[in-house]
N, C-alpha and C. Protein backbone atom coordinates (compact mmCIF):
# COMPACT_ATOMS: atom_id res chain seq x y z
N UNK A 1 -42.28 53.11 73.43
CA UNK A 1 -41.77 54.22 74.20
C UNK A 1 -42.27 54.16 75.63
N UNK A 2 -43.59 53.75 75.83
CA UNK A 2 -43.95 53.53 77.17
C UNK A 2 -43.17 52.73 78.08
N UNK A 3 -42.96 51.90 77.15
CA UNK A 3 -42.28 50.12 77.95
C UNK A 3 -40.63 50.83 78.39
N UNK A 4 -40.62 51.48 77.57
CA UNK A 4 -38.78 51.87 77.85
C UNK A 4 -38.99 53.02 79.00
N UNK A 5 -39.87 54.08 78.86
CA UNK A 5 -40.29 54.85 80.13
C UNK A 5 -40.42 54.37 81.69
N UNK A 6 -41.32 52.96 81.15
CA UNK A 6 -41.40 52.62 82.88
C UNK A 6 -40.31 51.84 82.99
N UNK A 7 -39.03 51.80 82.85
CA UNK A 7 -37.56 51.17 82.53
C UNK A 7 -36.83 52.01 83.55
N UNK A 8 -36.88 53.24 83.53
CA UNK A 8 -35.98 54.25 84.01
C UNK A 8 -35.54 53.90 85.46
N UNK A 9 -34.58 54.28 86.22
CA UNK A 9 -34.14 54.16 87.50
C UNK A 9 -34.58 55.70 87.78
N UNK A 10 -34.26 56.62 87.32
CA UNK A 10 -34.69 57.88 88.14
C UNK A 10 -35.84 58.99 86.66
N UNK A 11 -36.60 59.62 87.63
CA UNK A 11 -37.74 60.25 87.44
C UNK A 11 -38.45 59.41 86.92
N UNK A 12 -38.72 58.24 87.76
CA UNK A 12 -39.62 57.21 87.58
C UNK A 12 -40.76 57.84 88.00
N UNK A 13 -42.36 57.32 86.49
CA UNK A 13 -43.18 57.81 86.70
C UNK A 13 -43.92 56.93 88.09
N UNK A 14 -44.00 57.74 88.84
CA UNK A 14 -45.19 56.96 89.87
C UNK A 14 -46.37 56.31 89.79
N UNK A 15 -47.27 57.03 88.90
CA UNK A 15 -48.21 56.64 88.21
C UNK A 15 -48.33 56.75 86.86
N UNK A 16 -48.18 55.35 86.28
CA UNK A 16 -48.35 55.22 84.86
C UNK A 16 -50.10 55.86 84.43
N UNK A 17 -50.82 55.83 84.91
CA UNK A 17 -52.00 56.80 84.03
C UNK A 17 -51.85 58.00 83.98
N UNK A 18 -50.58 58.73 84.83
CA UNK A 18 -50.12 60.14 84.30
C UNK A 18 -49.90 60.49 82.90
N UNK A 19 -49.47 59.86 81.96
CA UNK A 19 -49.08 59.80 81.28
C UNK A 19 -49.48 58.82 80.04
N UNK A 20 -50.65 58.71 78.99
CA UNK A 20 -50.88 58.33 78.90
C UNK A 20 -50.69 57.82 76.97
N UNK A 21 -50.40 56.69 76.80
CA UNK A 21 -50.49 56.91 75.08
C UNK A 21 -50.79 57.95 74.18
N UNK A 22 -52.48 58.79 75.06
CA UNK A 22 -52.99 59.29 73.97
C UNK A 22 -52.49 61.00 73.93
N UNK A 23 -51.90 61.12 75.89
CA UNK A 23 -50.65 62.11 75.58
C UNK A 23 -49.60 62.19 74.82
N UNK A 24 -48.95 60.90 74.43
CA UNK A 24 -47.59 60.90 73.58
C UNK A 24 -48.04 61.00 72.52
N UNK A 25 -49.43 60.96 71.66
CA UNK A 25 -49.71 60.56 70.51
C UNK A 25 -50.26 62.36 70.26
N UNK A 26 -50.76 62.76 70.72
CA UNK A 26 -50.78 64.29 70.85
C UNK A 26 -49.61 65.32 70.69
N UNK A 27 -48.49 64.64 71.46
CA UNK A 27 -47.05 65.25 72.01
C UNK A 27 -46.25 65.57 70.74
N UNK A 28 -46.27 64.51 70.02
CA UNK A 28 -45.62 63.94 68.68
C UNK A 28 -46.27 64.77 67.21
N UNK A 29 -47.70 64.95 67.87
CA UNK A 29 -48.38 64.68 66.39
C UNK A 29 -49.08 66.31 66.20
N UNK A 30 -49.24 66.53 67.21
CA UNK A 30 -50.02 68.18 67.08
C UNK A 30 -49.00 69.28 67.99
N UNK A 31 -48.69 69.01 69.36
CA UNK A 31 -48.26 70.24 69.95
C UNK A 31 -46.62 70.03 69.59
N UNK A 32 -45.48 68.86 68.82
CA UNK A 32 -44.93 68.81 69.01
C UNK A 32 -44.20 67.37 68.06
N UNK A 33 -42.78 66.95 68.15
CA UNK A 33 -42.96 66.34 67.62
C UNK A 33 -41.57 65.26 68.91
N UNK A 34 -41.75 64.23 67.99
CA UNK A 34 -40.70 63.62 68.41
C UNK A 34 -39.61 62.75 67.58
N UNK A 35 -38.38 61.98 68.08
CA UNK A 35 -37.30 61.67 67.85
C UNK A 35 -37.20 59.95 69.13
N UNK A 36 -36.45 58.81 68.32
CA UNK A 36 -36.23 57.78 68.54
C UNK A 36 -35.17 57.34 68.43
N UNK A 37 -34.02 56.52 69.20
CA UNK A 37 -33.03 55.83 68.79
C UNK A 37 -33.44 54.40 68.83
N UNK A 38 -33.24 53.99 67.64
CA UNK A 38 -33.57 52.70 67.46
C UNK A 38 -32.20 52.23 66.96
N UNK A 39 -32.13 50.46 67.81
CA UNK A 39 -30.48 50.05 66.84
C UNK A 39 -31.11 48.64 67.25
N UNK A 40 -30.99 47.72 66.15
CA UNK A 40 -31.28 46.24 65.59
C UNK A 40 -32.86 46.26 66.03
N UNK A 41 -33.43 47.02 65.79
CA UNK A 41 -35.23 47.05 65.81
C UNK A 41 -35.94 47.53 67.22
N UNK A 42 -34.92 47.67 68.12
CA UNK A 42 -35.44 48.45 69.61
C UNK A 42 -35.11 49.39 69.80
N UNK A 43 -35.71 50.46 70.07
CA UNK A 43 -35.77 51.70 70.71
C UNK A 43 -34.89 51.66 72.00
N UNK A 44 -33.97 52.84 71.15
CA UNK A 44 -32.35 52.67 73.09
C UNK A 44 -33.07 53.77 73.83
N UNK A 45 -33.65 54.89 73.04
CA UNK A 45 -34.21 55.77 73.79
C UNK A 45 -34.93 57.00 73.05
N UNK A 46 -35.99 57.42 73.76
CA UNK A 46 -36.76 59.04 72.97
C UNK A 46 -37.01 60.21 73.41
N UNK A 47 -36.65 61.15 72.59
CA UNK A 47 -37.41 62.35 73.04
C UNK A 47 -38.46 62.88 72.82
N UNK A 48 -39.43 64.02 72.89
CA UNK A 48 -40.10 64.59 72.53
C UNK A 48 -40.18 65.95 72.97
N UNK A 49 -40.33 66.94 72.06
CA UNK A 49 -40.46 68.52 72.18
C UNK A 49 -41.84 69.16 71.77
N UNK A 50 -41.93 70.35 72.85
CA UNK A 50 -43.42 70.92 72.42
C UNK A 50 -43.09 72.26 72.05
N UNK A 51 -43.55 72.29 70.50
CA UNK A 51 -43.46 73.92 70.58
C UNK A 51 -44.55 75.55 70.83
N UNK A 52 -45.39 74.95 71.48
CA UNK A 52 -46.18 75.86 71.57
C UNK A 52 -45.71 76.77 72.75
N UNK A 53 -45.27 75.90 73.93
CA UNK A 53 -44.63 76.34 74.91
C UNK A 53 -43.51 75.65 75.18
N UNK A 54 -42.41 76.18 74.23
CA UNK A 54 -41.43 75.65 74.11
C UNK A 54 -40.50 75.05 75.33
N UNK A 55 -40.71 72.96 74.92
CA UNK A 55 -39.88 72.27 76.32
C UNK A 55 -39.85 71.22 75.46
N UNK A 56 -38.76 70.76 76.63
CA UNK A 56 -38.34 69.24 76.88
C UNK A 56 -39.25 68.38 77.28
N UNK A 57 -40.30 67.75 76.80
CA UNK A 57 -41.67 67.07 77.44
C UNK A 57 -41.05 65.58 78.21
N UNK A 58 -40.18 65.21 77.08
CA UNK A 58 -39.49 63.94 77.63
C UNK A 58 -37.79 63.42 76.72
N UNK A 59 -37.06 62.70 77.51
CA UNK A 59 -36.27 62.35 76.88
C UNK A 59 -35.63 61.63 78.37
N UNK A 60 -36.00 60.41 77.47
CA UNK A 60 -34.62 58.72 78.28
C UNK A 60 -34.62 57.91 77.03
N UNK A 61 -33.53 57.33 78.27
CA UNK A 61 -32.62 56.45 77.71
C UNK A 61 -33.02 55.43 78.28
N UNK A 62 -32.96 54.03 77.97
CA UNK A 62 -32.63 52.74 78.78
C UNK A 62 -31.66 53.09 79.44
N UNK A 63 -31.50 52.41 80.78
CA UNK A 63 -30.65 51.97 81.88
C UNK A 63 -29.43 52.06 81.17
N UNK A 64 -29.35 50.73 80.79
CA UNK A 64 -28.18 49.90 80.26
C UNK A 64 -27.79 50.31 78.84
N UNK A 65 -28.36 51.26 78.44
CA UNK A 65 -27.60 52.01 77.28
C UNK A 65 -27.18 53.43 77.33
N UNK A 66 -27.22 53.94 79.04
CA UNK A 66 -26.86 55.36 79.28
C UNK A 66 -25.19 55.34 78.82
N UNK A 67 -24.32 56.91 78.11
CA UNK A 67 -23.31 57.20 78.90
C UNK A 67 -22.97 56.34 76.71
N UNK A 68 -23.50 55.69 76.25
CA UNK A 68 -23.22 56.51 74.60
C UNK A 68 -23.64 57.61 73.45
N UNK A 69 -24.12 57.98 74.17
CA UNK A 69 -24.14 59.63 73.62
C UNK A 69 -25.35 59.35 72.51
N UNK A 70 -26.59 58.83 73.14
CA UNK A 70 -27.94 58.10 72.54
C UNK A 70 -28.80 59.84 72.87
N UNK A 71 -28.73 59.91 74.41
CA UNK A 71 -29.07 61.36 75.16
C UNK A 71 -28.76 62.72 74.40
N UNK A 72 -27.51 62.42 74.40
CA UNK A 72 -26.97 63.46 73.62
C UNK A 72 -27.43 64.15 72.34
N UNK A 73 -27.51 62.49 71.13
CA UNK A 73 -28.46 63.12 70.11
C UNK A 73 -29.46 63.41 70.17
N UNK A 74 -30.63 62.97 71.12
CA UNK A 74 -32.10 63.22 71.22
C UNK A 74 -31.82 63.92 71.92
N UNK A 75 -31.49 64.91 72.48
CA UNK A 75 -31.40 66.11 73.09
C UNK A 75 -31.52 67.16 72.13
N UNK A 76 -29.97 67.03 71.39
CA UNK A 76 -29.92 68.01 69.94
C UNK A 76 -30.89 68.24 69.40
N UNK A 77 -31.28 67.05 68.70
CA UNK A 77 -32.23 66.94 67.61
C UNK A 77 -33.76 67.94 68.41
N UNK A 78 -33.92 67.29 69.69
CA UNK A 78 -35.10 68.00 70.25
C UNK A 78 -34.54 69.54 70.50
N UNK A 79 -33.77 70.48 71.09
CA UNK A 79 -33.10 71.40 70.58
C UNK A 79 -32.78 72.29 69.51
N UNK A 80 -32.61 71.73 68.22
CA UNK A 80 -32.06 72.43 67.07
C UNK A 80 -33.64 72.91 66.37
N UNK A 81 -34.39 71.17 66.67
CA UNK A 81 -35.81 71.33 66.26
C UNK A 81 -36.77 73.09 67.09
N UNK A 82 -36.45 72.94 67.99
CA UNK A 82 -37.18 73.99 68.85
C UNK A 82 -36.89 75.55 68.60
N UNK A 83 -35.32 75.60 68.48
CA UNK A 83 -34.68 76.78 67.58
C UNK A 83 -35.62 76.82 66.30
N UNK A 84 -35.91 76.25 65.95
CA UNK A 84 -35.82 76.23 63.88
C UNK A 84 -37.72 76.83 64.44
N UNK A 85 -38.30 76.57 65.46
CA UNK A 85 -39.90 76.51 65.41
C UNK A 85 -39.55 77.98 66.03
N UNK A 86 -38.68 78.58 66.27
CA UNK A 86 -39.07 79.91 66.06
C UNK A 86 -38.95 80.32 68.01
N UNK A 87 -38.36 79.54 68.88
CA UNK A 87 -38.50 79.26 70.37
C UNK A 87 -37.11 80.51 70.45
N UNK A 88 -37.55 81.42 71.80
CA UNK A 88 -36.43 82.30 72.42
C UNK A 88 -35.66 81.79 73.53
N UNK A 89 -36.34 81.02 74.49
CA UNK A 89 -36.08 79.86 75.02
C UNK A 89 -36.67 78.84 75.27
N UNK A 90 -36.13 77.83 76.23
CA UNK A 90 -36.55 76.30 76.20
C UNK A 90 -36.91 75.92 77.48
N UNK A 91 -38.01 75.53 78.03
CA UNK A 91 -37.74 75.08 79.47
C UNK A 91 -37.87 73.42 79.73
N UNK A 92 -37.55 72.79 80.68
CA UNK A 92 -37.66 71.57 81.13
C UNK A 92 -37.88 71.63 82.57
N UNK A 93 -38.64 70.51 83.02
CA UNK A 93 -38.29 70.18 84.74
C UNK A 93 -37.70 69.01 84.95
N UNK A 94 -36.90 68.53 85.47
CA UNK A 94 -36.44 67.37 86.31
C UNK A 94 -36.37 67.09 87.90
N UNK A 95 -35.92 66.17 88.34
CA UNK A 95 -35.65 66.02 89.62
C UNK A 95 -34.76 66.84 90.18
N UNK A 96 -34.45 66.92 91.23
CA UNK A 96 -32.67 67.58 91.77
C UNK A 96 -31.72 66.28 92.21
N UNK A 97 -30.44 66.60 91.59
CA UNK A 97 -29.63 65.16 92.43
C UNK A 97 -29.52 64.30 91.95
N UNK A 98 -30.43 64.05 90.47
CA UNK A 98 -30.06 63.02 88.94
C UNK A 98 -29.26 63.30 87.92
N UNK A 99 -28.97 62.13 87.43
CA UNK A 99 -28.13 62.30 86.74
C UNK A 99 -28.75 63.42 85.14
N UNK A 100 -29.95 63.40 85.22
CA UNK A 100 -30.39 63.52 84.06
C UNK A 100 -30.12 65.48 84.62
N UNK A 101 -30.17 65.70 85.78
CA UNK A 101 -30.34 67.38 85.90
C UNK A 101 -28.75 67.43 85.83
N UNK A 102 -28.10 67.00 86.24
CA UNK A 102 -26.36 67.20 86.05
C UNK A 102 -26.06 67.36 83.90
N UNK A 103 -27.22 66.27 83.42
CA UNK A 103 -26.66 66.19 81.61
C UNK A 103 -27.20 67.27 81.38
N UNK A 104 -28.43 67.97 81.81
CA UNK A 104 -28.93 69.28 81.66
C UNK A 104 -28.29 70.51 81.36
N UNK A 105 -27.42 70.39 82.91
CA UNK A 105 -26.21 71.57 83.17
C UNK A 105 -25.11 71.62 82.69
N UNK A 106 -25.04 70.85 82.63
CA UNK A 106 -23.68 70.26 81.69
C UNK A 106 -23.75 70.95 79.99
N UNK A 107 -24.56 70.74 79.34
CA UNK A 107 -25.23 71.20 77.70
C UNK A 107 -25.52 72.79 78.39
N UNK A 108 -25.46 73.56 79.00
CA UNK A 108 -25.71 74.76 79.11
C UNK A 108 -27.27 75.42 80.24
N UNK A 109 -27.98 74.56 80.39
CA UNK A 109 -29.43 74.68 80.82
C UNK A 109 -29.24 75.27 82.36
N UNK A 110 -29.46 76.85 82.72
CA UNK A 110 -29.57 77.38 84.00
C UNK A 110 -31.29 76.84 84.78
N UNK A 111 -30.34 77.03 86.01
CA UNK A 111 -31.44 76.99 86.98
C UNK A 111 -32.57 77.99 87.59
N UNK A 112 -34.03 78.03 87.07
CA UNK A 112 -34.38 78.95 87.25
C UNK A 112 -35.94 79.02 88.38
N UNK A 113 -35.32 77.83 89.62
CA UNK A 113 -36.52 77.77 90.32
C UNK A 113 -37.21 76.09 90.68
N UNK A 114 -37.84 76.03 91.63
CA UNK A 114 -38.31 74.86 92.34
C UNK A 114 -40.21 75.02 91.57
N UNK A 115 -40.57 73.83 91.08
CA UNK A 115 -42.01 74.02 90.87
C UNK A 115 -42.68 73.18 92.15
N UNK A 116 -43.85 73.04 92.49
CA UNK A 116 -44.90 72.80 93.32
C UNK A 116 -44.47 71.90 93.63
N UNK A 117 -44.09 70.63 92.46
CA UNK A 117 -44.08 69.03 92.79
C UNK A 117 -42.19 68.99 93.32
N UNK A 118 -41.72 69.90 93.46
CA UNK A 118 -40.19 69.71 94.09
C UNK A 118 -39.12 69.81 92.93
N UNK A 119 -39.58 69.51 91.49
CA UNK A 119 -38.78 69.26 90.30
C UNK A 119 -38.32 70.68 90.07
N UNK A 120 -36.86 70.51 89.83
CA UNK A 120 -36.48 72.11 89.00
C UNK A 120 -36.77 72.30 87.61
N UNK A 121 -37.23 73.55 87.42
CA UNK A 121 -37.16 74.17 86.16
C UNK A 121 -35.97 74.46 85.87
N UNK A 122 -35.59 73.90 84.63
CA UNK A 122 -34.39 74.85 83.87
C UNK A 122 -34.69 75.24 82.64
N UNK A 123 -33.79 76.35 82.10
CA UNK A 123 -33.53 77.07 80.84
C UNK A 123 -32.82 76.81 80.01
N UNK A 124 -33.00 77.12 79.06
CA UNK A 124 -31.56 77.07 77.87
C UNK A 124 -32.06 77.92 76.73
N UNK A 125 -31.23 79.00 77.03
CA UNK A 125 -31.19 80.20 75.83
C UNK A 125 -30.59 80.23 74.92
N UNK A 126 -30.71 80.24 73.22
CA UNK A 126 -30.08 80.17 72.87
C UNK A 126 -28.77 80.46 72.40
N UNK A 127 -27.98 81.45 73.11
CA UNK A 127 -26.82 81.82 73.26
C UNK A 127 -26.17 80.51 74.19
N UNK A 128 -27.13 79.85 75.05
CA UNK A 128 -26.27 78.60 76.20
C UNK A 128 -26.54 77.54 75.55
N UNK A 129 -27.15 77.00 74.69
CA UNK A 129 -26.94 75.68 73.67
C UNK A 129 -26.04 75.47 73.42
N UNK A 130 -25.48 74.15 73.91
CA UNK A 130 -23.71 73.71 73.87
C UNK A 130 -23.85 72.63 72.83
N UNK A 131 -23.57 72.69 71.14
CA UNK A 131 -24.29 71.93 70.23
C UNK A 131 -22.24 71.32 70.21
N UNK A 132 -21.61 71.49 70.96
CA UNK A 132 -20.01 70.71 70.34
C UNK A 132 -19.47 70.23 72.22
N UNK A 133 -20.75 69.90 73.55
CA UNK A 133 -20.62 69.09 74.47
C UNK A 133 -19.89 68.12 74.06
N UNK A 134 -19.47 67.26 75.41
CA UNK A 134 -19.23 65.91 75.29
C UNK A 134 -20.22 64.84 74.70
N UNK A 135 -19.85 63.63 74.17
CA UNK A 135 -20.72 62.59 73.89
C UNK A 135 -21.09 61.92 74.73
N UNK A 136 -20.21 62.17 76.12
CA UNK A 136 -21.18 61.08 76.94
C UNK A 136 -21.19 61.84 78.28
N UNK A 137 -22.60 61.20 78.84
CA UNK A 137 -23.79 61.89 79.61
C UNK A 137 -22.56 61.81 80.97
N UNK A 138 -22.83 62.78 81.14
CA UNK A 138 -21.42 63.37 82.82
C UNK A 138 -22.08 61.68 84.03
């Protein structure tokens, strides 16, 4: 999951010790869990959800496997999961001006503000969960 992380073209981490194994291994295992697309033994892409303070911690895709609806399911799955843990809403941050904040808005997720580091916060209530979207990422 790391190796496919530092893969990304946008919300590339700057610094890989931000982020560290023993965060994802935490992410997954105590505050949260996670979800993988794997097809012929590689990982196309993952998410992960936290429910204590219910978010989107992470979710990509490889490059070169955006735009088949890989996003789409690890979105859901991180989604339906977060509903079921008992969440009123959901937040995430992204960049502004990526593609990944356009797949955001697109599935229902309002805009609710600029944080410190420039990334927007968004929402998704569950009345705006768009679980019958398109399959592929706008």
């Amino acid at each position: 999951m790391n190796r496919l992380r530092l893969q990304v073209k946008e919300n590339v981490l700057s610094d890989p010790s931000l982020v560290t194994a023993e965060m994802v291994v935490e992410a997954i295992s105590r505050s949260g869990r996670g979800w993988v697309f794997v097809e012929d033994g590689e990982i196309l892409g993952f998410s992960i959800a936290r429910s204590k303070d219910p978010s989107i911690w992470a979710l990509f895709v490889l490059p070169e496997c955006e735009g088949r609806g890989i996003g789409h399911a690890l979105h859901e799955a991180a989604v339906d999961w977060l509903w079921s843990q008992g969440a009123q809403r959901i937040w995430l941050s992204t960049d502004p001006e990526t593609r990944a904040y356009s797949f955001y808005r697109a599935r229902g997720w309002i805009e609710k503000g600029r944080l410190a580091n420039g990334e927007i916060r968004l929402e998704l209530l569950p009345e705006k969960s768009l679980a019958s979207c398109p399959q592929q990422a706008p």
